[in-house]
N, C-alpha and C. Protein backbone atom coordinates (compact mmCIF):
# COMPACT_ATOMS: atom_id res chain seq x y z
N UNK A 1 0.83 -1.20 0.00
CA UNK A 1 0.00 0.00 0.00
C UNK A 1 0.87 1.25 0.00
N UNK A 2 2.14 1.44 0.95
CA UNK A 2 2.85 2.81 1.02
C UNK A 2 3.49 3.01 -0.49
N UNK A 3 4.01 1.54 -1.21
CA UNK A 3 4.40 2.04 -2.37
C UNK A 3 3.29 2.43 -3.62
N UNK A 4 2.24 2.48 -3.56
CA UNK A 4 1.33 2.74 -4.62
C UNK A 4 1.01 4.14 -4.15
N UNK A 5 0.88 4.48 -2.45
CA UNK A 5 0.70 6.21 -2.51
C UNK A 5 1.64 6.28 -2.67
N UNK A 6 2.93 6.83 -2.78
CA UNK A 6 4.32 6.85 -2.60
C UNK A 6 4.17 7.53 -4.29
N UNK A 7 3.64 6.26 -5.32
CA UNK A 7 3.72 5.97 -6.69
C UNK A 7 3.10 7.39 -7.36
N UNK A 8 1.51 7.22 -6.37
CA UNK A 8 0.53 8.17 -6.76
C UNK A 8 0.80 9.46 -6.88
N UNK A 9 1.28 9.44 -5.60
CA UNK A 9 1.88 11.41 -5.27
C UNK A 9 3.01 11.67 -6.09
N UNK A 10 3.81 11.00 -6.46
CA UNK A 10 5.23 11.19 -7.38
C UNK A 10 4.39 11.10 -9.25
N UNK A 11 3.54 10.56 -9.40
CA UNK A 11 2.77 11.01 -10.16
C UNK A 11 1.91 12.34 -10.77
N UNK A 12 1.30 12.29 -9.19
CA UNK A 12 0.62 13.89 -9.29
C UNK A 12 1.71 14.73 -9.74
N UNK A 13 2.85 14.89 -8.56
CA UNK A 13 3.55 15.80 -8.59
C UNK A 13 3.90 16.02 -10.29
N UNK A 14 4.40 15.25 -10.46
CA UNK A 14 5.04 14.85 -12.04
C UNK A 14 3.89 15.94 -12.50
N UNK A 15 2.62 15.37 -12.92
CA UNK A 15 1.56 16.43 -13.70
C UNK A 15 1.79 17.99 -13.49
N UNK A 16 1.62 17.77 -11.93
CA UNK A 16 1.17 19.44 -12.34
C UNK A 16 2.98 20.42 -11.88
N UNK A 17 3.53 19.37 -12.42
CA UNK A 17 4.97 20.13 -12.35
C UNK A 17 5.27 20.15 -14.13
N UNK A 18 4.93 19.21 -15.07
CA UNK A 18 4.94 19.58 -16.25
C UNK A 18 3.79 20.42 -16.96
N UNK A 19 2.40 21.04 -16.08
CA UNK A 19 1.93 21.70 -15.98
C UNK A 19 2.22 22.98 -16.26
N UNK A 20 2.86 23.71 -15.08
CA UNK A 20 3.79 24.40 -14.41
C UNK A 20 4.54 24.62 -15.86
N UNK A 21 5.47 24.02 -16.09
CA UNK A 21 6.39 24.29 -17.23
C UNK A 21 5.67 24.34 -18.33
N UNK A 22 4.84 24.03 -18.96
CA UNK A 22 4.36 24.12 -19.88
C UNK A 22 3.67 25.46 -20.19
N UNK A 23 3.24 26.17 -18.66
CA UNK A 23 2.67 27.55 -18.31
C UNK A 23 3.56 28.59 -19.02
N UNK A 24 5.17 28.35 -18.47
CA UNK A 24 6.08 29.70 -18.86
C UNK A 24 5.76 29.78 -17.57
N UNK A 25 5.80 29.09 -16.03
CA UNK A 25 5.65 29.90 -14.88
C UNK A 25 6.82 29.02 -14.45
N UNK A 26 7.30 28.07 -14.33
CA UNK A 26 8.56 27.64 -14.30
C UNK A 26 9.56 27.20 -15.60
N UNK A 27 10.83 26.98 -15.09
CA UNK A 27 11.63 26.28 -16.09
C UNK A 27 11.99 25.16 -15.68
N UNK A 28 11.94 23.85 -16.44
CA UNK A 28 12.46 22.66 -16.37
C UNK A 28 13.95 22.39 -15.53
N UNK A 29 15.04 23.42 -16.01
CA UNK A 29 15.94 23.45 -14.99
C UNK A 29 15.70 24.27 -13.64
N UNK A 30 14.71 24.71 -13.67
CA UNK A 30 14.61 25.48 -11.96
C UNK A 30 14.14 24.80 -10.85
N UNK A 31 15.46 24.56 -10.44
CA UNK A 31 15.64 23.12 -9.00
C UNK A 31 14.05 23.49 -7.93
N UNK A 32 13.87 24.50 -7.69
CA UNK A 32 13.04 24.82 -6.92
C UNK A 32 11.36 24.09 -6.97
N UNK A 33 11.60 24.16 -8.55
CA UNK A 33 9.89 23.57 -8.66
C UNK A 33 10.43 22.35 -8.26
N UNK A 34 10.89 21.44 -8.08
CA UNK A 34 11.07 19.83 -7.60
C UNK A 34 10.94 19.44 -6.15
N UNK A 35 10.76 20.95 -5.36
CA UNK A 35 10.88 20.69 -3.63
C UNK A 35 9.71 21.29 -3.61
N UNK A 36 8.79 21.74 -4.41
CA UNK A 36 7.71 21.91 -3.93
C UNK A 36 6.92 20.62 -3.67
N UNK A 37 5.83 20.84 -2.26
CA UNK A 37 4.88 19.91 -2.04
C UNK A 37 4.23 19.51 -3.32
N UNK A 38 3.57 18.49 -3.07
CA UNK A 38 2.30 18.02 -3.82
C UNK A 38 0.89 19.56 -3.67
N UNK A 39 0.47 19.76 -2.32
CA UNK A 39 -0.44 20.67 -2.06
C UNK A 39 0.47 22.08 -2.87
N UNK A 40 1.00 22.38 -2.44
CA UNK A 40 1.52 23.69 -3.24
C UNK A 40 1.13 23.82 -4.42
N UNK A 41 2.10 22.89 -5.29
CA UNK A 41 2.27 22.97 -6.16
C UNK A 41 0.38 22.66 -7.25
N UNK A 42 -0.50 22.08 -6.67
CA UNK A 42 -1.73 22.16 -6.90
C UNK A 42 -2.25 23.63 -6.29
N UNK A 43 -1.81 23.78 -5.64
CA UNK A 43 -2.45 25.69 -5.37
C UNK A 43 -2.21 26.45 -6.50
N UNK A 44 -0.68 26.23 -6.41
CA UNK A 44 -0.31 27.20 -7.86
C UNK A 44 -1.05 27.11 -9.31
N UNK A 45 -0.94 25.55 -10.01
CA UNK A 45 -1.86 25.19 -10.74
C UNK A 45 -2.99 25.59 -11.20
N UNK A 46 -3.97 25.67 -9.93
CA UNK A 46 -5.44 26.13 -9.73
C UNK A 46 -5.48 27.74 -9.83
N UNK A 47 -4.56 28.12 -9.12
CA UNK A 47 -4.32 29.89 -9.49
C UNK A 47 -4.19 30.42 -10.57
N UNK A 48 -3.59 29.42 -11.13
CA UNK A 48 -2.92 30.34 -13.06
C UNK A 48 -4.13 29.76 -13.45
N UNK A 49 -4.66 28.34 -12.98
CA UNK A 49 -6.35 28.09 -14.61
C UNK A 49 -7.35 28.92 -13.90
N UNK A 50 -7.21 29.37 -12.52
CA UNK A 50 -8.36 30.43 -12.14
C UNK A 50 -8.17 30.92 -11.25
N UNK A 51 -7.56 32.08 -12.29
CA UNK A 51 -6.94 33.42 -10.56
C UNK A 51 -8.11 34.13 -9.93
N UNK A 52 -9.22 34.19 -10.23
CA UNK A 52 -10.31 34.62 -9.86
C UNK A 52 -10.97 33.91 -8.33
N UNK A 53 -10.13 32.81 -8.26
CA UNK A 53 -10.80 31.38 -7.20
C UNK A 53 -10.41 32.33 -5.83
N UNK A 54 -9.12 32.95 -5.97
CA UNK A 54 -8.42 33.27 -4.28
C UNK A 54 -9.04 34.43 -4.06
C-alpha cells in the first residue's frame, strides 16, 4: 500500500509540475519547482487556470 501512494503522489507531482512548465511559470531546470509539495504545487496550478478562485 505505502508504495502505490508513494507511486501516486510522485505522479501527481510529475503532472502538475509539467503543468507548471508548460505555463512559462517555471523552467524545467529550476531546481526549486522539484521541492515543492504536492499541495503547493496544486495551489499554484489552480491559481494560473483560475486566478479569480483566491
Amino acid at each position: 500500500m505505502r508504495n502505490h501512494l508513494r507511486e501516486a503522489v510522485d505522479s501527481m507531482k510529475k503532472y502538475y509540475i509539467q503543468k507548471l512548465i508548460d505555463a512559462g511559470v517555471y523552467s524545467k531546470a529550476d531546481p526549486e519547482l522539484y521541492t515543492i509539495t504536492l499541495t503547493e504545487l496544486e495551489m499554484i496550478v489552480n491559481n494560473i487556470e483560475d486566478p479569480k478562485s483566491t
